[in-house]
Every structure is written in C-alpha cells, then in structure tokens.
C-alpha atoms as a PDB file:
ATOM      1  CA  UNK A   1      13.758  28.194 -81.442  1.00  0.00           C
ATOM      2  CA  UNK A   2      13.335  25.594 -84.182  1.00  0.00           C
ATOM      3  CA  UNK A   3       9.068  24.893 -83.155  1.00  0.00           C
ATOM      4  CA  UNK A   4       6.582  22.029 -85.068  1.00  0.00           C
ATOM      5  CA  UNK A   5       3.493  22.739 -84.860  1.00  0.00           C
ATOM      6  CA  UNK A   6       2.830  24.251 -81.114  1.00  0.00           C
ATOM      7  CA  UNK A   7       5.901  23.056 -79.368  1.00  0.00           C
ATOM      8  CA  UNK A   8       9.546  22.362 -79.762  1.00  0.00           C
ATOM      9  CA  UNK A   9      10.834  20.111 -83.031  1.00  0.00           C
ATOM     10  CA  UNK A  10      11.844  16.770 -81.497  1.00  0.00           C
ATOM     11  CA  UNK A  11      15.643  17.399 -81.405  1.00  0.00           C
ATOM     12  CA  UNK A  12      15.114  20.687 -79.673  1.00  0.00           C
ATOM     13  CA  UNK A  13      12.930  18.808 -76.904  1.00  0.00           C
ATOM     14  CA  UNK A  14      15.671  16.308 -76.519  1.00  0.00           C
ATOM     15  CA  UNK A  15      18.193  18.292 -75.980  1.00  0.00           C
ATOM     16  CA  UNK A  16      16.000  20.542 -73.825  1.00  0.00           C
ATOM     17  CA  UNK A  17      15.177  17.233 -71.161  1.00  0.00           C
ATOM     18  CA  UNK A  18      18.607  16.240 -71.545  1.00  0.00           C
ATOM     19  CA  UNK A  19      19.592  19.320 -69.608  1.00  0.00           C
ATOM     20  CA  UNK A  20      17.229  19.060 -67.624  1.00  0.00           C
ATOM     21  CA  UNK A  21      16.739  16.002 -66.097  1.00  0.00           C
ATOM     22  CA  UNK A  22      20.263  15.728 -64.477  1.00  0.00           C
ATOM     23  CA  UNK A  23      18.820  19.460 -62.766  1.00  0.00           C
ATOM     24  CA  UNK A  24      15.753  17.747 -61.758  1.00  0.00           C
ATOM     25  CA  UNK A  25      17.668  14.653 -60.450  1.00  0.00           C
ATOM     26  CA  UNK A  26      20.076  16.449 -58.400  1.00  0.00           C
ATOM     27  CA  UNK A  27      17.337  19.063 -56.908  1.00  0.00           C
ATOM     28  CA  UNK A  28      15.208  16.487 -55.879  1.00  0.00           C
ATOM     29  CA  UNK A  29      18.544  14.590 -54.324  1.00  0.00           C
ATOM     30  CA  UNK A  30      18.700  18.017 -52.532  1.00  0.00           C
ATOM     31  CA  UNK A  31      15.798  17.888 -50.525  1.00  0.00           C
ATOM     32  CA  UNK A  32      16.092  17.597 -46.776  1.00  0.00           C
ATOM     33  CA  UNK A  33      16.517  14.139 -45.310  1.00  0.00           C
ATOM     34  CA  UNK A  34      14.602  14.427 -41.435  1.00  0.00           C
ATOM     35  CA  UNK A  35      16.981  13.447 -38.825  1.00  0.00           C
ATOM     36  CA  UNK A  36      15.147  10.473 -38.227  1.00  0.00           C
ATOM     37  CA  UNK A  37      15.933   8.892 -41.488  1.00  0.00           C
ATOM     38  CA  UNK A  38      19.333  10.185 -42.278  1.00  0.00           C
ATOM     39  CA  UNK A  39      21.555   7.026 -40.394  1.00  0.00           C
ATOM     40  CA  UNK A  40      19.491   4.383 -42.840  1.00  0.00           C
ATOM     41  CA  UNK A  41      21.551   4.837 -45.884  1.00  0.00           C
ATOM     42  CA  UNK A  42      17.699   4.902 -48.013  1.00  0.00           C
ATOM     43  CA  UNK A  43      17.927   4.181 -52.131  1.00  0.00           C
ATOM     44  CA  UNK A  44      15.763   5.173 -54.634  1.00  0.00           C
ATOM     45  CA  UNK A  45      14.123   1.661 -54.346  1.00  0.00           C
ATOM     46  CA  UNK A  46      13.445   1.999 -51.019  1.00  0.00           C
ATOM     47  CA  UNK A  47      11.604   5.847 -51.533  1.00  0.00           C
ATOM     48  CA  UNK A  48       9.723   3.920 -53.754  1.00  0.00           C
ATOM     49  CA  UNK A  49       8.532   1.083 -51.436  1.00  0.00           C
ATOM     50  CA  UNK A  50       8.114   3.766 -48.984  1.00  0.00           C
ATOM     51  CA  UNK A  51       5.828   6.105 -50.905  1.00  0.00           C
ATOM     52  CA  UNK A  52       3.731   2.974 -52.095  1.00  0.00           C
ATOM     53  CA  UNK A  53       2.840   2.233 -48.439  1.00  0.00           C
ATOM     54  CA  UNK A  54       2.914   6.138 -47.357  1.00  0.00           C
ATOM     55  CA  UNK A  55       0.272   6.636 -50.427  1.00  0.00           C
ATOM     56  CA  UNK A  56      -1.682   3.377 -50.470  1.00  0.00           C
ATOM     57  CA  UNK A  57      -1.425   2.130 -47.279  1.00  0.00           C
ATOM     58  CA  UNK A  58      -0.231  -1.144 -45.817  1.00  0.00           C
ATOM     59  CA  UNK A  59      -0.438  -4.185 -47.804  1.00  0.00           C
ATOM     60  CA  UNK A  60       1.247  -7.644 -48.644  1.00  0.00           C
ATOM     61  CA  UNK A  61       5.034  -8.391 -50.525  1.00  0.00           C
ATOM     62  CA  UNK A  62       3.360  -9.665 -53.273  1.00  0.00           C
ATOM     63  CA  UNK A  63       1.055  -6.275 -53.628  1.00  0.00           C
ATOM     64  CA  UNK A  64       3.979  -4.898 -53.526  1.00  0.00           C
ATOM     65  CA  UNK A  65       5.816  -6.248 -55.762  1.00  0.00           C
ATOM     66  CA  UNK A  66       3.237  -5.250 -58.150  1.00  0.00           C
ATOM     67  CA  UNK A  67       3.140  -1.949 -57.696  1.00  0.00           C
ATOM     68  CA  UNK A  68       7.233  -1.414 -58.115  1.00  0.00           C
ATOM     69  CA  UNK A  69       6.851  -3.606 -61.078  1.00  0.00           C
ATOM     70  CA  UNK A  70       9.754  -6.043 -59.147  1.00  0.00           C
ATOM     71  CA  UNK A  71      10.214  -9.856 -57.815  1.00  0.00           C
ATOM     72  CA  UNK A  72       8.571 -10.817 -54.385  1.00  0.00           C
ATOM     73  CA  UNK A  73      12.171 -11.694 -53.622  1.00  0.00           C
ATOM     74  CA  UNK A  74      13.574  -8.178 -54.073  1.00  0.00           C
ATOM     75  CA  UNK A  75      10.607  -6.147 -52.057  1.00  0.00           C
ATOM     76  CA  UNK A  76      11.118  -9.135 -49.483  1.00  0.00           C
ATOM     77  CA  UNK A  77      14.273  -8.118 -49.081  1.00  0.00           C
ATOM     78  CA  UNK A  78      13.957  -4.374 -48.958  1.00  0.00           C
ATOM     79  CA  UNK A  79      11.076  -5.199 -46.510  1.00  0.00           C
ATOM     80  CA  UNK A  80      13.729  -6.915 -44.467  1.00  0.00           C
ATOM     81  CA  UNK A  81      16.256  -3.940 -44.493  1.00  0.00           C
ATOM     82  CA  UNK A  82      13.661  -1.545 -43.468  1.00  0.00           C
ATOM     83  CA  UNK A  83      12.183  -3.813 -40.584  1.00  0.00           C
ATOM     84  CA  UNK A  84      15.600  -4.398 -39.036  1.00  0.00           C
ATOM     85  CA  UNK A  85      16.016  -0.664 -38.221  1.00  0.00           C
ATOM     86  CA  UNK A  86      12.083  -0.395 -37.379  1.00  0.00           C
ATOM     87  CA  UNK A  87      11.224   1.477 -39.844  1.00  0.00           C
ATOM     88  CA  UNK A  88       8.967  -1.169 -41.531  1.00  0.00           C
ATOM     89  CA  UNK A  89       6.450  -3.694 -39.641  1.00  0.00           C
ATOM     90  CA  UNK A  90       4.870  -7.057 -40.611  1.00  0.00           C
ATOM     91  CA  UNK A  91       1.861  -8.199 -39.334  1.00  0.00           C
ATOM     92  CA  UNK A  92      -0.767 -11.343 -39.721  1.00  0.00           C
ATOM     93  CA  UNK A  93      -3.546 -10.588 -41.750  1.00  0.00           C
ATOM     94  CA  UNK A  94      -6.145 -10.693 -39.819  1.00  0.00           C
ATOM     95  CA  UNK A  95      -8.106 -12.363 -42.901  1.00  0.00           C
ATOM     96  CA  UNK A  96      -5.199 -15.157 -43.595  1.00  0.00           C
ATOM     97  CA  UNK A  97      -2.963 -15.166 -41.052  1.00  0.00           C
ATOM     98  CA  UNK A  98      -0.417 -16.996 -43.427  1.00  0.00           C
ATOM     99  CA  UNK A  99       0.240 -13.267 -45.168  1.00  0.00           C
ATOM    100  CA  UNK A 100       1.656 -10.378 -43.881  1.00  0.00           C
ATOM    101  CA  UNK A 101       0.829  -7.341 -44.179  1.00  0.00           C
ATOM    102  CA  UNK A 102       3.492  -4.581 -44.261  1.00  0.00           C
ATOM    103  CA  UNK A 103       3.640  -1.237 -42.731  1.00  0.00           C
ATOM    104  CA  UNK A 104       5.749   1.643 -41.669  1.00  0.00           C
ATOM    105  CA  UNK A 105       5.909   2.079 -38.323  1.00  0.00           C
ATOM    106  CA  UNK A 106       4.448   4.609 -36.274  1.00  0.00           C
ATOM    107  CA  UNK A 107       7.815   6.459 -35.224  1.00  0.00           C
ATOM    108  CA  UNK A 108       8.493   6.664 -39.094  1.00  0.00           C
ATOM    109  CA  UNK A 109       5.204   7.715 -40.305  1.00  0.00           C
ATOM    110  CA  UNK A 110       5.847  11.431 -39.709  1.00  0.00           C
ATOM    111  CA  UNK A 111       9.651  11.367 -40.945  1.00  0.00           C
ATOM    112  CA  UNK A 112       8.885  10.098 -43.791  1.00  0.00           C
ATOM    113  CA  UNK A 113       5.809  11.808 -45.024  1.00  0.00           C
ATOM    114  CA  UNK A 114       7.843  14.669 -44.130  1.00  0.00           C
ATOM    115  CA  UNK A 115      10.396  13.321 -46.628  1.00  0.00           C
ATOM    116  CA  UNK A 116       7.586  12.121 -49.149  1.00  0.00           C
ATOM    117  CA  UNK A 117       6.155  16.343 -48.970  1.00  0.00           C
ATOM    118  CA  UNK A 118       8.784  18.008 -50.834  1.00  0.00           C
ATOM    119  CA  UNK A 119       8.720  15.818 -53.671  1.00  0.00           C
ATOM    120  CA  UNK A 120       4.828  15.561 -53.697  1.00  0.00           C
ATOM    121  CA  UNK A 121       3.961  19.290 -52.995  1.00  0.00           C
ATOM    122  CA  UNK A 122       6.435  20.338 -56.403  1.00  0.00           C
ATOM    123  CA  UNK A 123       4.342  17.685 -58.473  1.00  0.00           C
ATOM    124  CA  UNK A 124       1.253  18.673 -56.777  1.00  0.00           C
ATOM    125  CA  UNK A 125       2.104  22.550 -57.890  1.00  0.00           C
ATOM    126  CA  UNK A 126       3.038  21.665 -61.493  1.00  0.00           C
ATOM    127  CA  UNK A 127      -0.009  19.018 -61.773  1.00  0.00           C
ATOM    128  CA  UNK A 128      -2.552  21.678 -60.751  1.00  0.00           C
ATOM    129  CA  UNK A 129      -1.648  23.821 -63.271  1.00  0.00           C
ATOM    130  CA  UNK A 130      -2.007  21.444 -66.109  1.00  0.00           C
ATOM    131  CA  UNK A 131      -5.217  20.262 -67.637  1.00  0.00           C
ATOM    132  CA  UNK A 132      -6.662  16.600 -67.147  1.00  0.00           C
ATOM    133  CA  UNK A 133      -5.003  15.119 -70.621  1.00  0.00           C
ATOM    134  CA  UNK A 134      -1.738  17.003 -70.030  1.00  0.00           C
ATOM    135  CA  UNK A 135      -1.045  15.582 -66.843  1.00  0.00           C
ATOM    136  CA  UNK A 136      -2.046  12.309 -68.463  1.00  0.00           C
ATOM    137  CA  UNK A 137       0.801  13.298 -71.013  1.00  0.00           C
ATOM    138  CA  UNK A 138       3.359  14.347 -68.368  1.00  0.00           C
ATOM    139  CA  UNK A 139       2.909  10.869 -67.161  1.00  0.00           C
ATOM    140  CA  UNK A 140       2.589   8.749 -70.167  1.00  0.00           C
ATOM    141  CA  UNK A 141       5.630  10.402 -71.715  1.00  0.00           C
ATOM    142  CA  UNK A 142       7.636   9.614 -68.069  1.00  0.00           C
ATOM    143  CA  UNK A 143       6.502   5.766 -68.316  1.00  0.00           C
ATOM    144  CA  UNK A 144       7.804   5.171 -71.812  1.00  0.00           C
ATOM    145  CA  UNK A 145      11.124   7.298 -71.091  1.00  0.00           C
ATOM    146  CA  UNK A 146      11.521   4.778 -68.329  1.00  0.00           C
ATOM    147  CA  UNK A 147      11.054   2.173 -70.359  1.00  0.00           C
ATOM    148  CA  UNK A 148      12.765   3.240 -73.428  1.00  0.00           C
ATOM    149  CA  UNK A 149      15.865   3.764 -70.905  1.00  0.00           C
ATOM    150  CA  UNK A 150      15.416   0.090 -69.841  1.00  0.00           C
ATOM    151  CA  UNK A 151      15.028  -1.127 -73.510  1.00  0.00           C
ATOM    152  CA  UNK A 152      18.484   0.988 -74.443  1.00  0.00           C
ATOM    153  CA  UNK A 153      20.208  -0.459 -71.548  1.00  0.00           C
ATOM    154  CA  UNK A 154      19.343  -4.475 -72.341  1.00  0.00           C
ATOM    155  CA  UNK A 155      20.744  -3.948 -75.859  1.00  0.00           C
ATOM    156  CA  UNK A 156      24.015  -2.432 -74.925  1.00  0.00           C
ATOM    157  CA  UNK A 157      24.470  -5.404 -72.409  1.00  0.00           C
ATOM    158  CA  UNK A 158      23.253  -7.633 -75.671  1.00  0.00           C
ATOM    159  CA  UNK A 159      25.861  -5.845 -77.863  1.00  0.00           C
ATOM    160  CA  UNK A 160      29.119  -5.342 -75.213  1.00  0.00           C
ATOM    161  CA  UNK A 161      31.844  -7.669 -76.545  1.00  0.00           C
ATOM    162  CA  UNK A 162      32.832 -10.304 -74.213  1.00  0.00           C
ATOM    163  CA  UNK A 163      35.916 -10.352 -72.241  1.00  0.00           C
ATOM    164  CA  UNK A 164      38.669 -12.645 -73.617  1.00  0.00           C
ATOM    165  CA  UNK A 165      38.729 -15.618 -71.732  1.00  0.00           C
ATOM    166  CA  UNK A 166      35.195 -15.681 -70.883  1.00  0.00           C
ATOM    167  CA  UNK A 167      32.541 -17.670 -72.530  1.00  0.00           C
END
C-alpha cells in the first residue's frame, strides 16, 4: 500500500472508492422494500423527497425544492405522483391558505420510516464512530464528488459530436 502522509496516495484512494461505491450502491439497492411501498415503482428522487419530509417534517414545494437542490416544477410533480397513490398529502397552510403544505400520509408514515431505517441506522453506526470534523469530511468529500460527477457529465454533453443531420 502506496500511503502519503497518514492515508492512501490519491490514486490508491481512487481506485479504492471506485470499487467501492458500485458495492455500496447495490447494498443499499438491497435493502428491504415494506410491502406497502413495493407496487409504487419509487426512484431515487422520490427517497429523497421522502426522507426530506420523513426528517424535517412537512413543508411547502418551494421548501422543497430547496432542499433537493431542484425546480418547483420537478418536486411539483413528484408531489403529484406520490399524492395520486396516497402516499403524499397537501394541505392549506393554515398561515396562507394560498400554500400548501406537503406531507406523507399517515398509512405511509410507518412504511416508509421503516424503509428510511436501514439506510439511516448504517450511517448512524459509521457516523458515531467518527469524530466531529471527520464526519464533517465524510460529508464534504460526498458533496463535491456529487458535484464533480455533475461537472464531468455537462462537459461530455458539451464535447459529444453532433449527429449528422442535426444542427
């Protein structure tokens, strides 16, 4: 093991995550959907949405939309997929009745912090064990993975050729 000062040299830690994230991406796919949720063909996006409100309670699109860093439009309409099945509910604020407020419903609440648990007790776990500015690490080094991925991905859509015929 090729080490830097107190941890792996940087191609060593690459190749290191690059085995292991598609392990921690398919475990985590392996974790038990409850009955009550498996019929509502769920996304990533909508886990998301879901823990937002599971975690932080209910709260308006545009909070929302905040939060999972998205467009009004696209929480609206994941709001709207998740209502139709009852999973979701809107409701007037009772402080401006012009906004909604959006919550899971009772007969989801239990599914899906049941769903929410595995996830969260395996963070929990590996978050206790970590000091303060390591966990602040762990999640600082997640963010700009994220959004190193997303940079990556806008220039190889800038730099695809285009198809003949097209303009």
């Amino acid at each position: 093991m090729s080490a830097e000062s107190d941890g792996p040299a940087v191609d060593e830690a690459v190749r290191t995550l690059l085995l292991l994230m598609p392990r921690l991406v398919g475990r985590a796919k392996r974790l038990p959907v409850p009955a009550a949720l498996q019929g509502l063909d769920l996304a990533p996006r909508h886990l998301a949405l879901l823990a937002h409100l599971e975690y932080d309670g209910p709260t308006s699109i545009n909070e929302l939309a905040t939060r999972l860093e998205v467009a009004p439009t696209t929480v609206s309409l994941m709001v709207s997929e998740l209502s139709r099945p009852g999973v979701l509910q809107r409701t007037a604020d009772p402080t401006d009745r012009r906004r909604r407020i959006i919550a899971i419903t009772p007969a989801y609440a239990a599914p899906i912090k049941e769903w929410l648990s595995g996830s969260a007790t395996a963070w929990e776990s590996v978050m206790r064990g970590l000091a303060p500015a390591e966990r602040a690490t762990v999640i600082t080094a997640l963010h700009a993975y994220e959004t190193a991925l997303e940079q990556a991905a806008t220039q190889h859509r800038h730099t695809q050729p285009q198809e003949e015929g097209r303009t």
